[in-house]
Structures are given as structure tokens and as C-alpha cells.
Protein backbone atom coordinates (compact mmCIF):
# COMPACT_ATOMS: atom_id res chain seq x y z
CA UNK A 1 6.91 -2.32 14.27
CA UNK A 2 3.99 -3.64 12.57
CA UNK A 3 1.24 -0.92 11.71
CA UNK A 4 -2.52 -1.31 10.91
CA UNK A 5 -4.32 -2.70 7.86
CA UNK A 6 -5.70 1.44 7.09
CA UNK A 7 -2.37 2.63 7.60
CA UNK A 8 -0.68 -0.06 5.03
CA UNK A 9 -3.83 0.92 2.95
CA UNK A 10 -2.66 4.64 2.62
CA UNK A 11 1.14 3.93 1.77
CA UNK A 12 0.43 1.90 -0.82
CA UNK A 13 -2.20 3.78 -2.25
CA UNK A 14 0.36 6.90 -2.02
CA UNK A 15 2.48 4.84 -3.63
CA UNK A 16 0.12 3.86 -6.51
CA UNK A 17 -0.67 7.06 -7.04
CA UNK A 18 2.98 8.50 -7.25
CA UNK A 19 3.31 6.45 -10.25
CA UNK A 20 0.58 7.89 -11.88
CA UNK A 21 0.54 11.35 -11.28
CA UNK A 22 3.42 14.41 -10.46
CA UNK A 23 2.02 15.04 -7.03
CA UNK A 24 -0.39 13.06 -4.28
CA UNK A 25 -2.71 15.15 -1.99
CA UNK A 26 -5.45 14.12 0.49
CA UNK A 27 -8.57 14.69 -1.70
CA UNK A 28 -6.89 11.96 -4.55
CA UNK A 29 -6.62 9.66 -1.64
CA UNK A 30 -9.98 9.93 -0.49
CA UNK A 31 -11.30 9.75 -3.96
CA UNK A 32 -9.17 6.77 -4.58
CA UNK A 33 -10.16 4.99 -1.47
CA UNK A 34 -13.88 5.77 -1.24
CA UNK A 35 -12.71 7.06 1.90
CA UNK A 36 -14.20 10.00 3.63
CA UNK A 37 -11.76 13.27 3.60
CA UNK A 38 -12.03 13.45 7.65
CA UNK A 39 -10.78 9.98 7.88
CA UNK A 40 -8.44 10.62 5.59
CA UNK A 41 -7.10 13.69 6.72
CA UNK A 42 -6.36 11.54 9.89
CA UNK A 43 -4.85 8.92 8.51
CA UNK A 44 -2.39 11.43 7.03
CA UNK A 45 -1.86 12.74 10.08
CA UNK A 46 -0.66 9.11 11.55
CA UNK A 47 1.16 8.15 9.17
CA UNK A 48 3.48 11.71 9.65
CA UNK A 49 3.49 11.04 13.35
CA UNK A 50 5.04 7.77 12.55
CA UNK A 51 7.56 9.16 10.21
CA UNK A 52 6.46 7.67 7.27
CA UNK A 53 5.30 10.73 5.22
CA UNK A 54 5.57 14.78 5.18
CA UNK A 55 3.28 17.15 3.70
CA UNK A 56 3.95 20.47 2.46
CA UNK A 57 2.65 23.65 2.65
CA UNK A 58 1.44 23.18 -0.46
CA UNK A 59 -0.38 20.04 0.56
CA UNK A 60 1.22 17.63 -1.33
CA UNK A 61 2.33 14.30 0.05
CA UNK A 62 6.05 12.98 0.11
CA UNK A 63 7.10 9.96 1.28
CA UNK A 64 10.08 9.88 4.28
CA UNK A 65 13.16 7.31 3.34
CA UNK A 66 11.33 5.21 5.85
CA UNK A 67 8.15 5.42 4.53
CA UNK A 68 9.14 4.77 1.12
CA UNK A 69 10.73 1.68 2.09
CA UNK A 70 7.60 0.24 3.81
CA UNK A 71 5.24 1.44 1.14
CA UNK A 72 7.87 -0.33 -1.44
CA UNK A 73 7.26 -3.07 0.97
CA UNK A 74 3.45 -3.86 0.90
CA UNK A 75 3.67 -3.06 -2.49
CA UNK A 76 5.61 -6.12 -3.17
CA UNK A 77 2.91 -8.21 -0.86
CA UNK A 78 0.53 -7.12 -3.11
CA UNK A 79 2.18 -7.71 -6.56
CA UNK A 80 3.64 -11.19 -5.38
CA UNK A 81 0.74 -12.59 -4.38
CA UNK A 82 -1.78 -11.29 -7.12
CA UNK A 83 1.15 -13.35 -9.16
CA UNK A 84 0.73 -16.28 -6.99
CA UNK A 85 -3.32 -16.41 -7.31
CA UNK A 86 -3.14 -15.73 -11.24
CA UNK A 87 -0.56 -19.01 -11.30
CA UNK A 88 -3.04 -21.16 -9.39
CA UNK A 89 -5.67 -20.12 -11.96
CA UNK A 90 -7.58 -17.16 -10.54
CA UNK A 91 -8.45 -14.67 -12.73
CA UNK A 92 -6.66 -11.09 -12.55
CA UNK A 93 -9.62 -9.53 -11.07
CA UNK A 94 -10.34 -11.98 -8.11
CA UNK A 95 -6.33 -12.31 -7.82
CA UNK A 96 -6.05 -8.50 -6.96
CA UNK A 97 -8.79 -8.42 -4.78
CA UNK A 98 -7.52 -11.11 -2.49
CA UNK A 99 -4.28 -9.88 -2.10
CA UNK A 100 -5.25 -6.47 -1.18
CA UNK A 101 -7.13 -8.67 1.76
CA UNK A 102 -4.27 -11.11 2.31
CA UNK A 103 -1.02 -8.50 2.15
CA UNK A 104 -2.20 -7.13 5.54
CA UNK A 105 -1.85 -10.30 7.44
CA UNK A 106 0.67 -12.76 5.54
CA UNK A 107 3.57 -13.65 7.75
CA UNK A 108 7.06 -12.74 5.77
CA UNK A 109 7.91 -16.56 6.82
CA UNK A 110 4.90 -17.61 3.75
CA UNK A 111 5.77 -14.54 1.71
CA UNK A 112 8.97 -15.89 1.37
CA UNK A 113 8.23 -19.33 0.65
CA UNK A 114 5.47 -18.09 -1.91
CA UNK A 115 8.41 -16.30 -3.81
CA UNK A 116 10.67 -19.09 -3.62
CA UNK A 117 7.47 -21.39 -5.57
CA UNK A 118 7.04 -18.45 -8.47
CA UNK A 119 10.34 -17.56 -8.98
CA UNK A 120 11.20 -21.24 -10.23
């Protein structure tokens, strides 16, 4: 099942922030994002109906088996093809950007060809 740009948008920022920080909650999110806490707060609330995430009483965020494996995923979008850009020349800067705009939409079919090229 392939899920929306926003939603991919949330798991890896999750992600992101998981590796920065002991806990994730909305508000870091939101301030993360730019986004507004409303919009965020449903966003959250997809992303649970889907079975990607769980959030405790407490209000932190966890990710479900399934969501960490899809977060993981767009994650590696991301990082692969910021290290494609930077290989063609672009600078770090303009690589990130793109791929944050590109991860959402690259077919696995030129992902994987992509990783084939860097990894030789």
C-alpha cells in the first residue's frame, strides 16, 4: 500500500527525531515541520489508524514493527539519493532538499538502479 507524501513526511521525521532525542511527541513534530499542531495532531492520528505508530498515555510516540520498517524505508530514499545528487556535483544543501521532494515519488525500479550506480 502506498501512503501519501504528509504521511511519509511524519515517519521519517519521527524517525529523525528518535535519533536525536529519548522520546518524540506531537508538539516536536509540529515544531520540526513548521506544521500547525491541528494538522499534526491529525496526521498522528492516521498514521495510528494505519498501524504504523502508537501513542501513549503519556503522549509520546512509538513506532509499530510495521511502521518502523516503512519509516526505515523512506529514510533510505532520502539518504540514497542526497548521496546520488552530492556525486553528480550538487552541493549538500540543494542535494537534501531535492530528495526530500524526490523520495515521495521515485519508483523502487530507479531507486534500485540509483544504488546499483553508487555502490560501485
Amino acid at each position: 500500500m502506498r501512503i501519501h507524501e504528509s504521511e511519509e513526511m511524519y515517519l521519517e521525521t519521527i524517525l529523525v527525531l528518535k535519533g536525536e532525542r529519548p522520546a518524540v511527541r506531537s508538539i516536536d513534530i509540529a515544531e520540526r515541520l513548521g506544521y500547525a499542531k491541528s494538522s499534526v495532531s491529525r496526521g498522528i492520528s492516521l498514521l495510528q489508524d494505519r498501524g504504523y505508530i502508537k501513542v501513549g498515555d503519556d503522549g509520546f510516540i512509538d513506532f509499530t514493527e510495521l511502521g518502523a520498517k516503512k519509516a526505515e524505508g523512506i529514510y533510505d530514499r532520502h539518504n540514497t539519493l542526497t548521496e546520488f545528487f552530492i556525486e553528480l556535483g550538487a552541493g549538500k544543501e540543494l542535494a537534501e532538499s531535492n530528495a526530500c521532494r524526490i523520495e515521495h515519488v521515485i519508483d523502487d525500479e530507479i531507486l534500485a538502479l540509483i544504488k546499483r550506480r553508487i555502490s560501485k
